[in-house]
Protein backbone atom coordinates (compact mmCIF):
# COMPACT_ATOMS: atom_id res chain seq x y z
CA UNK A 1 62.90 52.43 87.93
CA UNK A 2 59.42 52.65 89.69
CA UNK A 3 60.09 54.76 92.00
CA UNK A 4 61.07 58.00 89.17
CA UNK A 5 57.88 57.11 87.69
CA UNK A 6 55.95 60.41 87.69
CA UNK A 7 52.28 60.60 89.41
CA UNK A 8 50.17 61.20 85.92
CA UNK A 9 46.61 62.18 86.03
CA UNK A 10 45.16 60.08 84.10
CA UNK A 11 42.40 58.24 84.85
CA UNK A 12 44.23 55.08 85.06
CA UNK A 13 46.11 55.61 87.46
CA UNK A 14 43.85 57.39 89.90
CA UNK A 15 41.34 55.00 89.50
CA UNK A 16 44.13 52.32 90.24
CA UNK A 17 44.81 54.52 93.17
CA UNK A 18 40.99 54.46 94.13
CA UNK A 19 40.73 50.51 93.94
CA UNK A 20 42.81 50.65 97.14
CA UNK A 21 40.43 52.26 99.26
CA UNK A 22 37.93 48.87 98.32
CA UNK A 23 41.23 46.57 98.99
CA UNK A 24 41.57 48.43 102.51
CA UNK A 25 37.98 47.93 103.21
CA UNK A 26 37.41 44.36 102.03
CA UNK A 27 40.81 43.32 104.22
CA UNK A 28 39.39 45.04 107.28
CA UNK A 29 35.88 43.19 106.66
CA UNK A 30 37.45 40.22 106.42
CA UNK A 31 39.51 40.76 109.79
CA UNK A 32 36.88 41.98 111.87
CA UNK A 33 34.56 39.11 110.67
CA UNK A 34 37.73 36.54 112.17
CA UNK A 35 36.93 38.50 115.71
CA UNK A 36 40.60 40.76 115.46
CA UNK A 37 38.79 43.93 116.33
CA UNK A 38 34.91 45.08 116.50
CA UNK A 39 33.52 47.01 113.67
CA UNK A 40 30.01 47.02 114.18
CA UNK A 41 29.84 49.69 111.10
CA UNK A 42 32.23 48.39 108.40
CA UNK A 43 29.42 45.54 107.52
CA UNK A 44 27.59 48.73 106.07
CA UNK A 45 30.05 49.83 103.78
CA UNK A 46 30.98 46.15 102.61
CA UNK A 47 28.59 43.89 102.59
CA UNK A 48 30.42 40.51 101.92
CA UNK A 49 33.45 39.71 103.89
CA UNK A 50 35.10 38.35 100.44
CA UNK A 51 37.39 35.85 99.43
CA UNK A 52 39.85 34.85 102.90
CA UNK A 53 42.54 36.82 103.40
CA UNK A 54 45.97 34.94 105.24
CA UNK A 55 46.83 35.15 108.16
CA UNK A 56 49.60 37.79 107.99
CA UNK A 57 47.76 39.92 106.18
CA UNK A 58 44.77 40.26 108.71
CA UNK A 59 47.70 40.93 111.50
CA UNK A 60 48.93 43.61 109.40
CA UNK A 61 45.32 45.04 109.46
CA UNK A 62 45.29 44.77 113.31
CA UNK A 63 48.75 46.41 113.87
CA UNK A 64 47.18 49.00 111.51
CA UNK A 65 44.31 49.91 113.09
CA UNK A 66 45.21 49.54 116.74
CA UNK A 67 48.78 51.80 115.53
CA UNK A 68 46.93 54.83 114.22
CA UNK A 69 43.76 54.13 116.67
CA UNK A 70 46.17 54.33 119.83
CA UNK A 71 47.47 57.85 118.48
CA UNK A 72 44.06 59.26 117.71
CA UNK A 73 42.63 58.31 120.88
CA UNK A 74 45.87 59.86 122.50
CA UNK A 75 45.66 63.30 120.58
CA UNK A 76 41.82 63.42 121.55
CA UNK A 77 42.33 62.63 125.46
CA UNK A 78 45.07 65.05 125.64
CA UNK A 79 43.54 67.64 124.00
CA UNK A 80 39.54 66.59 126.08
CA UNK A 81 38.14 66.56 122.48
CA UNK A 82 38.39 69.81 121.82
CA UNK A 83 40.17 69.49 118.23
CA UNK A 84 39.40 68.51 115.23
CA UNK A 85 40.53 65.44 113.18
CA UNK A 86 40.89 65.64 109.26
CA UNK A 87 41.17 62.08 107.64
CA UNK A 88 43.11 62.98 104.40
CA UNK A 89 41.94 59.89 101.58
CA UNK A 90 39.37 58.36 104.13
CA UNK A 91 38.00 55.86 102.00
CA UNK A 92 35.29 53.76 103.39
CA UNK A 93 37.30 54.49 107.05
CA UNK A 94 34.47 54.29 109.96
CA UNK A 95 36.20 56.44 112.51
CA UNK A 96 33.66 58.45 113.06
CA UNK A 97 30.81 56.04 114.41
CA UNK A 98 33.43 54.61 116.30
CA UNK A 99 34.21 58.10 118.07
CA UNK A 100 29.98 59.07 118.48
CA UNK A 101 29.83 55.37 119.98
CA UNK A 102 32.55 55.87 122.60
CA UNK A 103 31.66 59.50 123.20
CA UNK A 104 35.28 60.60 122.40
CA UNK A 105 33.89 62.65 119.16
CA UNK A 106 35.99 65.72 118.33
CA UNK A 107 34.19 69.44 117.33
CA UNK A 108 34.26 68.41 113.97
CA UNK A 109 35.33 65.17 112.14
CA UNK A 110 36.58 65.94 108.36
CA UNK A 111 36.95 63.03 105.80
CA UNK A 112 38.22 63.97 102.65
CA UNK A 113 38.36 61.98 99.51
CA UNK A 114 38.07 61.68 95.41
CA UNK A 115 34.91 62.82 94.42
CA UNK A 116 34.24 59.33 93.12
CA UNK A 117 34.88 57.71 96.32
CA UNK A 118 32.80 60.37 98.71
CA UNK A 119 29.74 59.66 96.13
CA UNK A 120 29.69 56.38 97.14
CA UNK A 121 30.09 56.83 100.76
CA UNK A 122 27.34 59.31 101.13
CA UNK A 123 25.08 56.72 99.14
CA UNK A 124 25.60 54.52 101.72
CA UNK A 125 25.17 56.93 104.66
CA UNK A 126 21.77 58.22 103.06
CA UNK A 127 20.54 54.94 103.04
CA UNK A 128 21.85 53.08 106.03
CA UNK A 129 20.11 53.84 109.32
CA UNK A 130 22.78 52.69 111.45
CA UNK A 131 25.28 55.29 109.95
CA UNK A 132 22.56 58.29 109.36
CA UNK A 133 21.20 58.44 112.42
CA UNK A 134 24.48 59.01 114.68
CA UNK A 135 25.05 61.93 112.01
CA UNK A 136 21.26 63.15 112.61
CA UNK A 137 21.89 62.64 116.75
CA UNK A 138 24.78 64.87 116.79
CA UNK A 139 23.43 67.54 114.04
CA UNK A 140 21.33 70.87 115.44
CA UNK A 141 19.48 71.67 111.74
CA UNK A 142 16.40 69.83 110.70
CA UNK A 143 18.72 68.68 107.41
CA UNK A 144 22.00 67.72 106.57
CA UNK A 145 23.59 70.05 103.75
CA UNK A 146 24.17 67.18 101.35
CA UNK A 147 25.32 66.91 97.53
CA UNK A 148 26.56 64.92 95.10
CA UNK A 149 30.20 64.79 96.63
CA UNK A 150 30.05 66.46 99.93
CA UNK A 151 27.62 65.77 103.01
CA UNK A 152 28.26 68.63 106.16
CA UNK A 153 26.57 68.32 109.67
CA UNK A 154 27.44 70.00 112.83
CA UNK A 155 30.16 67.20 114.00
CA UNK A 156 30.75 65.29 110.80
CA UNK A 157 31.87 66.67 107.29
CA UNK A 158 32.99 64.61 104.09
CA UNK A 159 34.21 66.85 101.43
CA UNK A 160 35.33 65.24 97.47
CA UNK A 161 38.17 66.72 96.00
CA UNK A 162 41.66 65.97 95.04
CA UNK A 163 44.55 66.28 97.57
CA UNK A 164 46.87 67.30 94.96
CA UNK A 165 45.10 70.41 94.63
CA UNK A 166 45.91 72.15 98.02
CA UNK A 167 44.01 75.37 97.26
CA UNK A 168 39.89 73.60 96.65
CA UNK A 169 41.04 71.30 99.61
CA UNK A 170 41.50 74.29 101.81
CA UNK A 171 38.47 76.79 100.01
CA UNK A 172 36.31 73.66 101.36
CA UNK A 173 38.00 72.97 104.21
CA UNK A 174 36.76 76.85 104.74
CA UNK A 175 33.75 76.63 103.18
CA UNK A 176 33.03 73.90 105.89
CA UNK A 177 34.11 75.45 108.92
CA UNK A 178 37.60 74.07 109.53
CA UNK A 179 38.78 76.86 112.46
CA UNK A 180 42.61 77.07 112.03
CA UNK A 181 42.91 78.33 115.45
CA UNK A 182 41.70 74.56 117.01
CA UNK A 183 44.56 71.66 118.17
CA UNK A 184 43.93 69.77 114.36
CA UNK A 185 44.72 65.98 113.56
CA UNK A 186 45.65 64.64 110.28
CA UNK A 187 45.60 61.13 109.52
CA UNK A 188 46.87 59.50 106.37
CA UNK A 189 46.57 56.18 105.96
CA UNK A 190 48.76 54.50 102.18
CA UNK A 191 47.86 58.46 100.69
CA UNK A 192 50.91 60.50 100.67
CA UNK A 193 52.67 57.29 98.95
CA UNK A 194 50.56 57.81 95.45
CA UNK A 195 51.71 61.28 95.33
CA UNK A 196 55.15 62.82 93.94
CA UNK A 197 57.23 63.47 96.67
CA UNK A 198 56.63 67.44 96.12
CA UNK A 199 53.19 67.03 96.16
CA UNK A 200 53.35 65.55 99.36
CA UNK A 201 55.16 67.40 100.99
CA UNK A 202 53.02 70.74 99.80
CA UNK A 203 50.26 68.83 101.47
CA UNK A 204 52.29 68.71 104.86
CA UNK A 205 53.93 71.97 104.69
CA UNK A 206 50.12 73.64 103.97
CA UNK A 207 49.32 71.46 107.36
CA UNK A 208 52.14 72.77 109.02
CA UNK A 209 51.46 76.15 108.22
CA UNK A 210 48.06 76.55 108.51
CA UNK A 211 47.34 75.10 111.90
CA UNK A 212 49.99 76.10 114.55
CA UNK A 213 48.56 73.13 117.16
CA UNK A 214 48.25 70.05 115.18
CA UNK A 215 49.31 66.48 114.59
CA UNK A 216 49.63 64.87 111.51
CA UNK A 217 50.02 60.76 111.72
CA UNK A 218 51.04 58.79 108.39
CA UNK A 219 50.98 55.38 107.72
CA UNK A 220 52.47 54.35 104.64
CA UNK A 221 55.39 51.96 103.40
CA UNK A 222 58.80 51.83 104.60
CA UNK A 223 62.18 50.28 103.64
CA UNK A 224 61.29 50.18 99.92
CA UNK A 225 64.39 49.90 98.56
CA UNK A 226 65.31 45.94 99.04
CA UNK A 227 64.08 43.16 97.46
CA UNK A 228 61.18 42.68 99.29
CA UNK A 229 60.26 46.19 98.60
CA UNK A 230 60.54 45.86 95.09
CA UNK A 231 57.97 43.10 94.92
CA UNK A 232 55.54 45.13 96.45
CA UNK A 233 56.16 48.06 94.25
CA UNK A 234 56.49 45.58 91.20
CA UNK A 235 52.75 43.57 92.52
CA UNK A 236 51.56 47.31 92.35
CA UNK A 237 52.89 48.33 89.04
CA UNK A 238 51.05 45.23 87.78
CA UNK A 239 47.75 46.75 88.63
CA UNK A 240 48.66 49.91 87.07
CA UNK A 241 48.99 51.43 90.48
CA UNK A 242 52.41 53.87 90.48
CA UNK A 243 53.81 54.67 94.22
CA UNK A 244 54.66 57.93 92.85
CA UNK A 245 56.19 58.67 96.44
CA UNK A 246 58.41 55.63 97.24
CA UNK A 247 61.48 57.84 97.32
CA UNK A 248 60.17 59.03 100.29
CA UNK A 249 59.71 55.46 101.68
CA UNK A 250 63.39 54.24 101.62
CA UNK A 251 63.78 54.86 105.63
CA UNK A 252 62.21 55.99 109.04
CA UNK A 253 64.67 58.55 108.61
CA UNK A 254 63.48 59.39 105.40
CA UNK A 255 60.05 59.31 106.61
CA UNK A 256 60.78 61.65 109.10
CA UNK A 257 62.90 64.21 106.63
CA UNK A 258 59.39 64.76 104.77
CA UNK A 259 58.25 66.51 108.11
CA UNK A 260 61.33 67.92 109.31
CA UNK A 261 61.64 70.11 106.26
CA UNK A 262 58.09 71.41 106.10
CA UNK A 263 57.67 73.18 109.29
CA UNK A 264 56.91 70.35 111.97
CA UNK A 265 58.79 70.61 115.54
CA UNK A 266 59.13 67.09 115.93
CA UNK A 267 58.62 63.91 114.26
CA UNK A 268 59.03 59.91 115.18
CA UNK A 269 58.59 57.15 113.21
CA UNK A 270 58.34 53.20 113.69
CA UNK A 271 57.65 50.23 111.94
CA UNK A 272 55.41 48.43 112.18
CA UNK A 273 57.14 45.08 113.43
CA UNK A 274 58.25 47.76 116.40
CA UNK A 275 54.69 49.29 116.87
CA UNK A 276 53.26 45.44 116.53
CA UNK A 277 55.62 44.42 119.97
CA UNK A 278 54.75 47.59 121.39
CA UNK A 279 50.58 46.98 121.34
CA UNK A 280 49.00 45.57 124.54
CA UNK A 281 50.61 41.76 124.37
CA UNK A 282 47.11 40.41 126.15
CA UNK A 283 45.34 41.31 122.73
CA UNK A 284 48.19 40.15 120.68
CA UNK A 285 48.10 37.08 122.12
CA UNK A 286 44.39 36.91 121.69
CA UNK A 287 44.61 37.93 118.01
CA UNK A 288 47.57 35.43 117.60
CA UNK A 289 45.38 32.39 118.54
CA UNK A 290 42.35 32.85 116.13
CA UNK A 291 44.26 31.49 113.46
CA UNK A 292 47.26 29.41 112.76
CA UNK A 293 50.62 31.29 111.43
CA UNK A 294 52.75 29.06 109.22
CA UNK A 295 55.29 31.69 108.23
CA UNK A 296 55.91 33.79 111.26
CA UNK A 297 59.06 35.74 109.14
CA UNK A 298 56.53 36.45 106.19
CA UNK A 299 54.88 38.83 109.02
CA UNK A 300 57.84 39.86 110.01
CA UNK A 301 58.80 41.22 107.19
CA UNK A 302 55.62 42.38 105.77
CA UNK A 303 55.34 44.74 109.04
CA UNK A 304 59.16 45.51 108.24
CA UNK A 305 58.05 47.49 105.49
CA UNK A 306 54.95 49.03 106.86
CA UNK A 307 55.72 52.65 109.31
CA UNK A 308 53.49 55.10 111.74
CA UNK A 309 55.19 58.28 111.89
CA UNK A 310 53.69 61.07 113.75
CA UNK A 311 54.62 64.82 113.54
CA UNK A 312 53.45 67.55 115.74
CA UNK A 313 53.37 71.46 116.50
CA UNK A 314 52.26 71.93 119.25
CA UNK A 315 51.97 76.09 120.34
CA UNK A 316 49.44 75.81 122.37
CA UNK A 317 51.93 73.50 124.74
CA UNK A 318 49.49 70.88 125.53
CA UNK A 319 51.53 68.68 125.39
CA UNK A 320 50.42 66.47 122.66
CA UNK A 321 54.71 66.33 122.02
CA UNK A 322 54.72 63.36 124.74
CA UNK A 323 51.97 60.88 122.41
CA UNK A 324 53.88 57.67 121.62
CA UNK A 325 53.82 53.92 122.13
């Protein structure tokens, strides 16, 4: 069954895995170019908005973004900024500009990614105005230490390197300036899921471990183990792309166990039909007129199978225990 299939390394299958990141990023494209949220940065990362995406999907997006945005933003107001964020598989993601726009930046903002991907991304930073220059605004040096797969200023960092391999993702995490002692967000966004359930859960218990005030939010799949569930793992296999993780994706509760047993205080998880009711219903009902819906229980059950779940430690008692819907 799929979900024994062991994570190889071949090239294969990461590069399967690495086709996501331009799926993620043409979807969101497409959705911001309908008017469901504003991405004034996204256009430089993909230029065309691609072939139309349906309807469901680009709600999916929305409940996606606004999920994970809605935690970040929470993590950073509680803790006034003065944290770091680490986007674990970042992709093309264009938090950051975001943040320097609103003035809500952390200390430091880490992406980290496969070499392959960060290449590309600093290609289009280098030759993009309207993503160098907020790096150059919020940078002290007269240059930016740059190279072939990592790019470091004062308040944004992108480092290349595999997340299976927990010791170079920390030696660059160091080599960077990551200071263990600072309230630390992780976000994962469909990451942990292409690893083997004990890789994954190294990568959380080295999270847990390391940082002693920190938050780490995941969003992945959920309730993988009906039908519906097995189309989307099937759909994947098609493409070569193994969820080498989907054990860990039966349940909430399962979900939750990853954190539970790697060091994390508390944990909560929903899906994403829960977190969808649970956005601000003005916006929703914005969103839900820009285009028509034939098959309201297709959504349904697509966000059925999508989760948020959020862990924290939280030692410094600031109380980042209390973020939630």
């Amino acid at each position: 069954m799929a979900s024994h299939a062991p994570f190889t390394d071949s090239d294969t299958a990461d590069e399967a895995v690495r086709t996501t990141c331009d799926d993620a990023s043409t979807c969101k494209r497409f959705a911001t170019s309908k008017g469901y949220w504003t991405d004034p940065y996204i256009q430089y990362f993909v230029r065309q908005t691609g072939e139309r995406k349906a309807p469901e999907i680009n709600r999916g997006y929305y409940a996606r973004v606004q999920g994970v945005n809605h935690l970040l933003d929470a993590f950073l107001k509680k803790t006034q900024c003065d944290c770091q964020v680490v986007n674990l598989g970042a992709g093309l993601d264009t938090t950051f500009w975001r943040l320097k726009a609103e003035n809500t930046l952390p200390k430091k903002y880490f992406e980290v990614d496969f070499p392959m991907i960060v290449a590309r991304k600093i290609h289009h930073i280098k030759t993009k105005p309207p993503l160098s220059k907020p790096l150059i605004e919020t940078h002290s040096a007269d240059s930016l230490l740059l190279d072939g797969h990592s790019l470091d200023s004062d308040r944004y960092c992108i480092i290349g390197t595999d997340l299976r391999d927990i010791s170079s993702l920390e030696e660059k995490l160091r080599k960077f300036q990551i200071n263990t002692e600072l309230p630390t967000l992780f976000v994962s966004e469909c990451v942990l899921v292409y690893m083997t359930p004990e890789q994954s859960s190294k990568l959380v218990h080295w999270a847990a471990d390391t940082f002693h005030t920190a938050m780490f939010i995941n969003y992945e799949q959920v309730n993988m183990a009906d039908r519906f569930g097995q189309i989307m793992i099937e759909n994947l296999l098609r493409r070569q792309c193994n969820l080498a993780g989907v054990d860990v994706c039966q349940s909430l509760d399962s979900q939750k166990e990853r954190f539970l047993s790697t060091g994390w205080e508390s944990v909560n998880a929903l899906d994403m039909m829960t977190v969808y009711s649970l956005l601000p219903q003005d916006d929703i009902s914005r969103i839900e007129r820009l285009e028509f819906l034939d098959e309201k229980e297709l959504l349904q059950q697509l966000l059925q199978h999508y989760s948020i779940c959020w862990a924290v430690k939280d030692a410094l008692s600031l109380g980042i225990s209390q973020i939630g819907f």
